[in-house]
PDB file of N, CA and C in Angstrom:
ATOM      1  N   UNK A   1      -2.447   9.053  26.590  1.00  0.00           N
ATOM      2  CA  UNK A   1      -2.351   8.809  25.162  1.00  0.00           C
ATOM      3  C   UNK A   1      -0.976   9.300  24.676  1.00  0.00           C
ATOM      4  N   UNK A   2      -0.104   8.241  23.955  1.00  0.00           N
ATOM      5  CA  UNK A   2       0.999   8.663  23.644  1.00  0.00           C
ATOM      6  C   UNK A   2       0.745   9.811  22.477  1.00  0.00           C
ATOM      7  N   UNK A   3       2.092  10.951  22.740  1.00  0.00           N
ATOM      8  CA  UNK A   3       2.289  12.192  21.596  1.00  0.00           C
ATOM      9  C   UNK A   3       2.306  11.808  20.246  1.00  0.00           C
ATOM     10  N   UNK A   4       1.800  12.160  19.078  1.00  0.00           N
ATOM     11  CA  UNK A   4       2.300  12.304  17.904  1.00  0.00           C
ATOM     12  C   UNK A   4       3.376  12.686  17.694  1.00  0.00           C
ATOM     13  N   UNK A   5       4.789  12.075  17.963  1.00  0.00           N
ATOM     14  CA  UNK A   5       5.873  12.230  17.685  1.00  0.00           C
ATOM     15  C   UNK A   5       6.797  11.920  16.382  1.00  0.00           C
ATOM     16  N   UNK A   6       7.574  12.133  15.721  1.00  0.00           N
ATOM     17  CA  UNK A   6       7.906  11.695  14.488  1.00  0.00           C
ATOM     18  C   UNK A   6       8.533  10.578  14.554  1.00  0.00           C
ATOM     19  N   UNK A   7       8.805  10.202  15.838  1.00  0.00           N
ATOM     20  CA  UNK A   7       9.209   8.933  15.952  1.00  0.00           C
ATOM     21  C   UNK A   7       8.191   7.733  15.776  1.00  0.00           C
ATOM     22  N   UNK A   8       7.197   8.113  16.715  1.00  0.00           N
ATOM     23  CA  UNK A   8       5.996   7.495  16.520  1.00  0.00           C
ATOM     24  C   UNK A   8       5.019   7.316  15.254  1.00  0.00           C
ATOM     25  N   UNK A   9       5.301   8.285  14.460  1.00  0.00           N
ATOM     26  CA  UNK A   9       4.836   8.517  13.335  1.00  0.00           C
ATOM     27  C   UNK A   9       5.686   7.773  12.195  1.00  0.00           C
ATOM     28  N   UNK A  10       6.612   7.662  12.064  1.00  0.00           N
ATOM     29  CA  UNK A  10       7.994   6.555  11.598  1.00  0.00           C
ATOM     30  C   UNK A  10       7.150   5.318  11.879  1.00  0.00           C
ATOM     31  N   UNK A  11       7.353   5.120  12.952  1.00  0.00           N
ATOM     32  CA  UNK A  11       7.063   3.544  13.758  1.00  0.00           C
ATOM     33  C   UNK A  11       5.809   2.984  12.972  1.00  0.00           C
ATOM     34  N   UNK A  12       4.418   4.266  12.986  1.00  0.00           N
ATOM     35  CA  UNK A  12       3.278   3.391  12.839  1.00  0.00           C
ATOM     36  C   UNK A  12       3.486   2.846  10.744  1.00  0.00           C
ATOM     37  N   UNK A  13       3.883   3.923  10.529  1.00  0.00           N
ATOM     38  CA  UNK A  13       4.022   4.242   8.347  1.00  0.00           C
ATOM     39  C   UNK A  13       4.838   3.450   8.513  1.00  0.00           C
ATOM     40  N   UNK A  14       5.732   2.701   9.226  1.00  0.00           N
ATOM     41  CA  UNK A  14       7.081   1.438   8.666  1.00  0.00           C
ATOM     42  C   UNK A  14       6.267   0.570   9.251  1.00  0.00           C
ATOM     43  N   UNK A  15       5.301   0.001  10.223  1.00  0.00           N
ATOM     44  CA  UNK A  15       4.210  -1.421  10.628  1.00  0.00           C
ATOM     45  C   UNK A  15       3.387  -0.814   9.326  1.00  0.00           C
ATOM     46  N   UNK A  16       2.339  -0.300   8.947  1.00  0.00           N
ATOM     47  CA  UNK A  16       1.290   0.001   7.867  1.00  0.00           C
ATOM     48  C   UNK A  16       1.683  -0.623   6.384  1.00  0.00           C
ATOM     49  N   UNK A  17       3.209  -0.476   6.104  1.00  0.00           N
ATOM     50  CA  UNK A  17       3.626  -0.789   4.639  1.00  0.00           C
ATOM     51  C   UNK A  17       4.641  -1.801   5.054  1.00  0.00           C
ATOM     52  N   UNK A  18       4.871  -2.382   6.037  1.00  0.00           N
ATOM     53  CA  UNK A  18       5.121  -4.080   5.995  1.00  0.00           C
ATOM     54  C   UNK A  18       3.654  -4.997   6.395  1.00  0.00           C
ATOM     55  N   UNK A  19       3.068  -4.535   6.795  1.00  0.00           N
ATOM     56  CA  UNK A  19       1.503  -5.081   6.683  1.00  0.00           C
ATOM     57  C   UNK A  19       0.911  -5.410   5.197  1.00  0.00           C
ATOM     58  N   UNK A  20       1.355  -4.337   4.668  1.00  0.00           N
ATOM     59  CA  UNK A  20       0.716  -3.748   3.530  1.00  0.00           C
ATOM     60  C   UNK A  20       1.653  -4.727   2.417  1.00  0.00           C
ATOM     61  N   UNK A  21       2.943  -4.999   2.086  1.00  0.00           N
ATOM     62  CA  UNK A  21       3.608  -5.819   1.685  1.00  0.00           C
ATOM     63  C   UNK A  21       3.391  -7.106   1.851  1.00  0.00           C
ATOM     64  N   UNK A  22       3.149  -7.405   3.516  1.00  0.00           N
ATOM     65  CA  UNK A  22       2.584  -8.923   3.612  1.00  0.00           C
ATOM     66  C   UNK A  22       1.313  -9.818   3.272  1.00  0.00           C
ATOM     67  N   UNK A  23       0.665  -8.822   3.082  1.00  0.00           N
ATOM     68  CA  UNK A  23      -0.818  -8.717   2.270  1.00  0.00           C
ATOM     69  C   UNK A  23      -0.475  -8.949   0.320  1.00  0.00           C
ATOM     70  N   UNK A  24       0.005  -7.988   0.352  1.00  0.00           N
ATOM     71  CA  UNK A  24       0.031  -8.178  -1.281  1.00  0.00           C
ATOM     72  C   UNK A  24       0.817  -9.581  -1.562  1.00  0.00           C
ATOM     73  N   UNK A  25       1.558 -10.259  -0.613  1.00  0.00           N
ATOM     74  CA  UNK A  25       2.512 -11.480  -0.637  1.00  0.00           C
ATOM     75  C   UNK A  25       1.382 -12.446  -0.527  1.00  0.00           C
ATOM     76  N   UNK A  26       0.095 -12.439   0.865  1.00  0.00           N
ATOM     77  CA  UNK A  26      -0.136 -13.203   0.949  1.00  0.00           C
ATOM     78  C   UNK A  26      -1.116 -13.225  -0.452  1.00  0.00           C
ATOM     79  N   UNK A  27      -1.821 -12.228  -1.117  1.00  0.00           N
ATOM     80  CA  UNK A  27      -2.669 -12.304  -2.072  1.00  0.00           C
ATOM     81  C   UNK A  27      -1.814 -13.501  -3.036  1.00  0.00           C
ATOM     82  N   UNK A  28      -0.733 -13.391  -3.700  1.00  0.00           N
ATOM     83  CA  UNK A  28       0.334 -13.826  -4.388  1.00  0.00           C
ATOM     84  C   UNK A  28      -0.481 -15.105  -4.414  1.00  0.00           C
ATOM     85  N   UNK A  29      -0.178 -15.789  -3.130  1.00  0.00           N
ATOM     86  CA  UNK A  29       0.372 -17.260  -2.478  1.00  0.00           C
ATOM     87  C   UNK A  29      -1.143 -17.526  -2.569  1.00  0.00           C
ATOM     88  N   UNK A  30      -2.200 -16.981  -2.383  1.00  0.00           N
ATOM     89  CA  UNK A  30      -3.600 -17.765  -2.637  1.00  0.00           C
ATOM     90  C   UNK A  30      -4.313 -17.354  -4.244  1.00  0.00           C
ATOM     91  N   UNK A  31      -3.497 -16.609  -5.111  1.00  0.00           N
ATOM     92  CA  UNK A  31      -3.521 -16.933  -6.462  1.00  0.00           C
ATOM     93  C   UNK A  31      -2.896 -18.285  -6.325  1.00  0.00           C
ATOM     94  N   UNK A  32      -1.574 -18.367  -6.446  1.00  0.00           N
ATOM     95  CA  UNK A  32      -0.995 -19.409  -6.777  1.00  0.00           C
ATOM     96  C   UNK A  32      -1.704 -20.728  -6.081  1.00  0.00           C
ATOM     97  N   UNK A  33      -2.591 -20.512  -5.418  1.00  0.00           N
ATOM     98  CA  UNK A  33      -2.488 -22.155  -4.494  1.00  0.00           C
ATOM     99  C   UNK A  33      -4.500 -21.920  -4.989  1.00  0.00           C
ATOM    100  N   UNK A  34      -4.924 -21.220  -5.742  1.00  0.00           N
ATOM    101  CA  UNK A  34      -6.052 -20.961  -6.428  1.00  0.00           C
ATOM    102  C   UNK A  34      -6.979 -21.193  -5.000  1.00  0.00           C
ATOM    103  N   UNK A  35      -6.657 -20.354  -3.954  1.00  0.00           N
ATOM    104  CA  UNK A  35      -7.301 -20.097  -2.676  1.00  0.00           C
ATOM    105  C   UNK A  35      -7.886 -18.641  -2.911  1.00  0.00           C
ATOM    106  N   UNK A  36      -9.206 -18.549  -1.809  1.00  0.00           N
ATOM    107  CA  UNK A  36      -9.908 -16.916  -2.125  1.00  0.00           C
ATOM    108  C   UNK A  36      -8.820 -15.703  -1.591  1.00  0.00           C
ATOM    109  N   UNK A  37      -9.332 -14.518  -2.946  1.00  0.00           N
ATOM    110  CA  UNK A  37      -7.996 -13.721  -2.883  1.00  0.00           C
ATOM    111  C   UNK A  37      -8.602 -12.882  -1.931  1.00  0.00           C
ATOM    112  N   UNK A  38      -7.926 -11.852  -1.601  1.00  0.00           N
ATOM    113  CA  UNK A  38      -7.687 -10.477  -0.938  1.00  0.00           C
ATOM    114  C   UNK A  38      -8.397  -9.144  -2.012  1.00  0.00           C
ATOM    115  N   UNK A  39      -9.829  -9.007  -1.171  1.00  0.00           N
ATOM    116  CA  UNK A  39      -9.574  -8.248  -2.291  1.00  0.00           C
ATOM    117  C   UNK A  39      -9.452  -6.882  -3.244  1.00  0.00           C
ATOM    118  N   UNK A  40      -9.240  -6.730  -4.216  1.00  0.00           N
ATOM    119  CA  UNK A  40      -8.671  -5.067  -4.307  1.00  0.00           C
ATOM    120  C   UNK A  40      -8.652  -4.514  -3.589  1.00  0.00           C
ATOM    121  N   UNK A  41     -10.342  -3.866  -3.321  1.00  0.00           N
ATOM    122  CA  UNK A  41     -10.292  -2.917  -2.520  1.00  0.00           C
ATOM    123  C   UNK A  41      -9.922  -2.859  -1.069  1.00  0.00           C
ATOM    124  N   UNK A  42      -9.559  -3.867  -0.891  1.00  0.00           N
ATOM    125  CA  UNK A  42      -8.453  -4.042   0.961  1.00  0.00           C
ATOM    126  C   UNK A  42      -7.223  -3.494   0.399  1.00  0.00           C
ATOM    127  N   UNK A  43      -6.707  -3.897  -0.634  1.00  0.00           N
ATOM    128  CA  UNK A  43      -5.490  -3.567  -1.049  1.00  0.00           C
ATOM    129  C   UNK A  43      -5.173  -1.983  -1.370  1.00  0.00           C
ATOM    130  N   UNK A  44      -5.932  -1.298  -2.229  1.00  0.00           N
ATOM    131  CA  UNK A  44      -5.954  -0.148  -2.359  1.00  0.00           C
ATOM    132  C   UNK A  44      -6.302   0.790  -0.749  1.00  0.00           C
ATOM    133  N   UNK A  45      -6.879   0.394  -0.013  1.00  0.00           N
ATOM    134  CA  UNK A  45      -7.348   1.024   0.826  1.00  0.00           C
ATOM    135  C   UNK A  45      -6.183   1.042   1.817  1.00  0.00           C
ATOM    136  N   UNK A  46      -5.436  -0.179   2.285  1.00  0.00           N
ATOM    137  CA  UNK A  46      -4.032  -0.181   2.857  1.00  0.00           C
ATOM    138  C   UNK A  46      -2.618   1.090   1.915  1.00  0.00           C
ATOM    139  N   UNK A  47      -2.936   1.162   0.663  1.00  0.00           N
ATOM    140  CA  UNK A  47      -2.241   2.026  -0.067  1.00  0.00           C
ATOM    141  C   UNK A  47      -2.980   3.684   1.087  1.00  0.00           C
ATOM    142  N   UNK A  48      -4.048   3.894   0.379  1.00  0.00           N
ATOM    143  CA  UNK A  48      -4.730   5.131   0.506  1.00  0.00           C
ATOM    144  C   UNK A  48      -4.594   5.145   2.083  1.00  0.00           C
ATOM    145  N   UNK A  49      -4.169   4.658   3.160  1.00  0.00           N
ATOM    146  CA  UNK A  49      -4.065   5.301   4.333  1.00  0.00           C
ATOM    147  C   UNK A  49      -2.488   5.122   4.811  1.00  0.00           C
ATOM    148  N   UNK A  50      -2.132   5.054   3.977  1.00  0.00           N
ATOM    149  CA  UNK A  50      -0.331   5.436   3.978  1.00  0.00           C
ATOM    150  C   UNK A  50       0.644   4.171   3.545  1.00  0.00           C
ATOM    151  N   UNK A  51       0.019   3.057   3.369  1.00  0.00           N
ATOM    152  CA  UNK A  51       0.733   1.786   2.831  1.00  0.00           C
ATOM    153  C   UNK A  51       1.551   2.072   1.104  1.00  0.00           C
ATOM    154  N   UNK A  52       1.180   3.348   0.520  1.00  0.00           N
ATOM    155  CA  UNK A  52       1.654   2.882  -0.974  1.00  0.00           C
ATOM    156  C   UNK A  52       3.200   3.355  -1.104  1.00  0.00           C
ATOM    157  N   UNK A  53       3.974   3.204  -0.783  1.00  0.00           N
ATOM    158  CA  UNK A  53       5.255   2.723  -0.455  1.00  0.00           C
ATOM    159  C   UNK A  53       5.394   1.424  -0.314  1.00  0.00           C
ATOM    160  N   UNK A  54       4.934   0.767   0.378  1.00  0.00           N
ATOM    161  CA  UNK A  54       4.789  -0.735   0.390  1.00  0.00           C
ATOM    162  C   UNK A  54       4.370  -1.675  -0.382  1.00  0.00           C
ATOM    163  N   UNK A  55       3.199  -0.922  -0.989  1.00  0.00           N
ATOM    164  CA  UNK A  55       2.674  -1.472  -2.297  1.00  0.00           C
ATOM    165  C   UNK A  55       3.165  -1.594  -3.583  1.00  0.00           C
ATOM    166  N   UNK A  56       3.799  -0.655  -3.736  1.00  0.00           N
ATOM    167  CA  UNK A  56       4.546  -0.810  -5.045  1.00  0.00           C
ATOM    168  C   UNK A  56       5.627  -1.166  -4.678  1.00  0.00           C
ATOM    169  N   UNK A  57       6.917  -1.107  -3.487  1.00  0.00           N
ATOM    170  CA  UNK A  57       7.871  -2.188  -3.520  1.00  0.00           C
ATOM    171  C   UNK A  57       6.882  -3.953  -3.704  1.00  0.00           C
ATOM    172  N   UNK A  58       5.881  -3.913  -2.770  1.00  0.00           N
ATOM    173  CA  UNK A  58       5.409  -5.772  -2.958  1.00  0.00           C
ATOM    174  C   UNK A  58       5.344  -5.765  -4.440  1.00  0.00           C
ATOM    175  N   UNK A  59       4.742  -5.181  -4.949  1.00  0.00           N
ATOM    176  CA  UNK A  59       4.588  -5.276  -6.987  1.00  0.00           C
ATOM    177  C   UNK A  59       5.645  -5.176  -7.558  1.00  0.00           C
ATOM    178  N   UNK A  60       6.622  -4.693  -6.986  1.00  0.00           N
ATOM    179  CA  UNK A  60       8.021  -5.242  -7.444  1.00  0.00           C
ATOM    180  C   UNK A  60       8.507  -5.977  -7.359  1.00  0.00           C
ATOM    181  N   UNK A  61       8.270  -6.326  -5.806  1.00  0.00           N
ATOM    182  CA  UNK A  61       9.127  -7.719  -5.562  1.00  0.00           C
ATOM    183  C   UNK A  61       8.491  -9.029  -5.646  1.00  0.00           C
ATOM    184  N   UNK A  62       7.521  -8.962  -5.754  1.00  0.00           N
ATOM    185  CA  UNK A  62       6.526  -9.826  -5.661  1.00  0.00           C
ATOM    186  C   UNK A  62       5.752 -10.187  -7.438  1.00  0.00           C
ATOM    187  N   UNK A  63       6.322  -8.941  -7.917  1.00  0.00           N
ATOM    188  CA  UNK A  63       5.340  -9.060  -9.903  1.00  0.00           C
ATOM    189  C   UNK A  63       4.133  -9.774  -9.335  1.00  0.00           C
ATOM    190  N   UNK A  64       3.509  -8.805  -8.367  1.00  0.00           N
ATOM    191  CA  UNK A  64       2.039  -8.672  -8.448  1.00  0.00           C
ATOM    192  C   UNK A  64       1.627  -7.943  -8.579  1.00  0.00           C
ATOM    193  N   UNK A  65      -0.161  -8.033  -9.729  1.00  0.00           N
ATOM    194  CA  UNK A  65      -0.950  -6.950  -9.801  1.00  0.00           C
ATOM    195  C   UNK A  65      -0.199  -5.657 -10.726  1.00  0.00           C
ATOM    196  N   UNK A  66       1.149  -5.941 -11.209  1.00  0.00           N
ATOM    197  CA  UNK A  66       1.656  -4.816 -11.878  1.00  0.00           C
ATOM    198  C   UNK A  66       1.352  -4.583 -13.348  1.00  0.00           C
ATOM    199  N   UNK A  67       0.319  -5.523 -14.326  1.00  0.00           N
ATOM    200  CA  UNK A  67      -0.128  -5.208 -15.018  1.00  0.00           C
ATOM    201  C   UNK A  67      -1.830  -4.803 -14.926  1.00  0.00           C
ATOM    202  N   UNK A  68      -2.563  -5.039 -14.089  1.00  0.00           N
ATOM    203  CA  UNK A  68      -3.497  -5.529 -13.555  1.00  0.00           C
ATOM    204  C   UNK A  68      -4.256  -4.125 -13.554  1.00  0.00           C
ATOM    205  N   UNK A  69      -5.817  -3.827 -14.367  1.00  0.00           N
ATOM    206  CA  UNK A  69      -6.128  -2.635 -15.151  1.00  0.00           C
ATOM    207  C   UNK A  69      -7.892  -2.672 -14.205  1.00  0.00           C
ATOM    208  N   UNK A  70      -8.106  -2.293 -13.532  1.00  0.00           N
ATOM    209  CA  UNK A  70      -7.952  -0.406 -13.006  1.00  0.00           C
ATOM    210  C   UNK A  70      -7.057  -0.692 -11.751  1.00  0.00           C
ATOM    211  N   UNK A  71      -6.382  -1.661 -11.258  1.00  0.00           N
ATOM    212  CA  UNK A  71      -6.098  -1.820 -10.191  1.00  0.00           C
ATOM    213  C   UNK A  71      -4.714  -0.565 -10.019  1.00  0.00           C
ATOM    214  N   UNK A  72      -3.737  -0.865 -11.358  1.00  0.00           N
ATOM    215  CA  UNK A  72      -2.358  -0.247 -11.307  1.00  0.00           C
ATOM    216  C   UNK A  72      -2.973   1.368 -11.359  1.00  0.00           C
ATOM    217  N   UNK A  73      -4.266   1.553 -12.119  1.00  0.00           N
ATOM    218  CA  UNK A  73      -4.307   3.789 -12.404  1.00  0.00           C
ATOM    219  C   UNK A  73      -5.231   3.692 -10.979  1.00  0.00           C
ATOM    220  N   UNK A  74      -5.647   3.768  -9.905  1.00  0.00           N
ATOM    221  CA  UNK A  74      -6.035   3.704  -8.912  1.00  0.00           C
ATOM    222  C   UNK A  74      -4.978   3.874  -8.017  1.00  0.00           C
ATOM    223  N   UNK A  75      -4.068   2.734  -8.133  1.00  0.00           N
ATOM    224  CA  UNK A  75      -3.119   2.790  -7.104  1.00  0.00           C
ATOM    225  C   UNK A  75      -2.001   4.261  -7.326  1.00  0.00           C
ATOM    226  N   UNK A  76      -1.904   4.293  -8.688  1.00  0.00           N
ATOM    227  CA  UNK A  76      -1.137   5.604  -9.333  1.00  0.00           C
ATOM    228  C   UNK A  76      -1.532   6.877  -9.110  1.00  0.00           C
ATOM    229  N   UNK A  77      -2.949   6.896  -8.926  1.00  0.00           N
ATOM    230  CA  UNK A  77      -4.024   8.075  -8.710  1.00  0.00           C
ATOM    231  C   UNK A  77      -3.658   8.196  -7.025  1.00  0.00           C
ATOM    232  N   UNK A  78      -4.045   7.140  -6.186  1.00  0.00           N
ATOM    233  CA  UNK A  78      -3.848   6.997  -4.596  1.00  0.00           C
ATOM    234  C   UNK A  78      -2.012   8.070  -4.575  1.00  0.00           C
ATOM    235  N   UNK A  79      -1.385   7.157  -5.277  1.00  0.00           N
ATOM    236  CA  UNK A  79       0.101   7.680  -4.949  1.00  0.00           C
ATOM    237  C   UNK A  79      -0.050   9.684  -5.300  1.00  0.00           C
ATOM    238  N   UNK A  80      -0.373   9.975  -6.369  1.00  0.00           N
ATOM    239  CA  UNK A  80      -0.427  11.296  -6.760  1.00  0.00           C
ATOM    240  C   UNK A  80      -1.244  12.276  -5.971  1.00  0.00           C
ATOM    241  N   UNK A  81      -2.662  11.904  -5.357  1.00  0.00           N
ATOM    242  CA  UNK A  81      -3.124  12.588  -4.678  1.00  0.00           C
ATOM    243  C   UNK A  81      -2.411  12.194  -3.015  1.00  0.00           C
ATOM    244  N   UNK A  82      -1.636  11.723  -2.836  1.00  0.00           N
ATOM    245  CA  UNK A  82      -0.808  11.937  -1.488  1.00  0.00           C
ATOM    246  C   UNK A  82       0.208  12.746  -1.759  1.00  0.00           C
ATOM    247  N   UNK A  83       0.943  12.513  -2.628  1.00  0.00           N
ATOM    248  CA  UNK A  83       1.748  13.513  -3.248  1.00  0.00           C
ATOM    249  C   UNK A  83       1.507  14.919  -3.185  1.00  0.00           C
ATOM    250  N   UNK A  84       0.320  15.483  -3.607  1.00  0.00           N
ATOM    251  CA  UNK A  84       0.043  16.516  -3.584  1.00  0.00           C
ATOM    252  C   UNK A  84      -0.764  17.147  -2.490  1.00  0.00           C
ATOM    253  N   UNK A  85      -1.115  16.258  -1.423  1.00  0.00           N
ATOM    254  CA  UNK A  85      -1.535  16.070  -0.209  1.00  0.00           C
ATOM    255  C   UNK A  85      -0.459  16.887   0.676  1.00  0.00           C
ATOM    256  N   UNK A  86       1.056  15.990   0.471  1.00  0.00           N
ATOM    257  CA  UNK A  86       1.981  16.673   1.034  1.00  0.00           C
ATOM    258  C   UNK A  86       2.568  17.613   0.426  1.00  0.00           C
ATOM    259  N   UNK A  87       2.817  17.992  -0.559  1.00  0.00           N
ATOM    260  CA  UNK A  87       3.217  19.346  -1.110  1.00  0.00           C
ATOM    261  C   UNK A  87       2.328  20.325  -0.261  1.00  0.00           C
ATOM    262  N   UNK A  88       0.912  19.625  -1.143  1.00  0.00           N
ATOM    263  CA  UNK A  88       0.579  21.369  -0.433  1.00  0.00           C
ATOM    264  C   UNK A  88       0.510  21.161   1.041  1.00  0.00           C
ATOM    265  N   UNK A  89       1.219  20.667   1.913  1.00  0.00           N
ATOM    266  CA  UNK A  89       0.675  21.134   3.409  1.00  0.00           C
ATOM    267  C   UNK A  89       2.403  21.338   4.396  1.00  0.00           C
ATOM    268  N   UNK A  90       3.190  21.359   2.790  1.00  0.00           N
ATOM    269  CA  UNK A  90       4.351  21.425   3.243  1.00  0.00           C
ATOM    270  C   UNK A  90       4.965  23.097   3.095  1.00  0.00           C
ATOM    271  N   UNK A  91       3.795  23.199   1.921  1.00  0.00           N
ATOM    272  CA  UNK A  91       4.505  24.990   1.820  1.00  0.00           C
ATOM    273  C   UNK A  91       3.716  25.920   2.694  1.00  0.00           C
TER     274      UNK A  91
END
């Protein structure tokens, strides 16, 4: 079994939030083509296991879901409790 290395750890969080980007793209493209969406809670859940970096660049680049109500204080809540996830396990 390969080490938990920070390299490895890089590698898997940069595949997780281009996954996680290509998802919120493909959601986009089956709004627009009024095909079945993706839904929330896949999306939030790709955030909550390390994708929300990815998520909010796709809602940028993508102006998806960025007004979109409980979806945006969920995803804001996901971002803050990682936040403080790593604080505290940094001191």
């Amino acid at each position: 079994m390969p080490a938990l290395t920070p390299l490895n750890i890089f590698g898997a969080l940069l595949a997780l939030n281009l996954w996680t980007m290509l998802r919120f793209w493909q959601d986009k493209a089956y709004a627009a083509n009024k095909q079945r969406r993706i839904p929330e809670k896949n999306l939030l859940l790709l955030a909550a296991i390390g994708g929300t970096p990815g998520a909010f660049l796709a809602r940028h680049l993508f102006r998806h879901k960025t007004r979109k109500q409980p979806f945006s204080l969920y995803l804001w809540l996901i971002l803050m409790l990682q936040s403080g996830l790593l604080i505290g396990t940094s001191l």
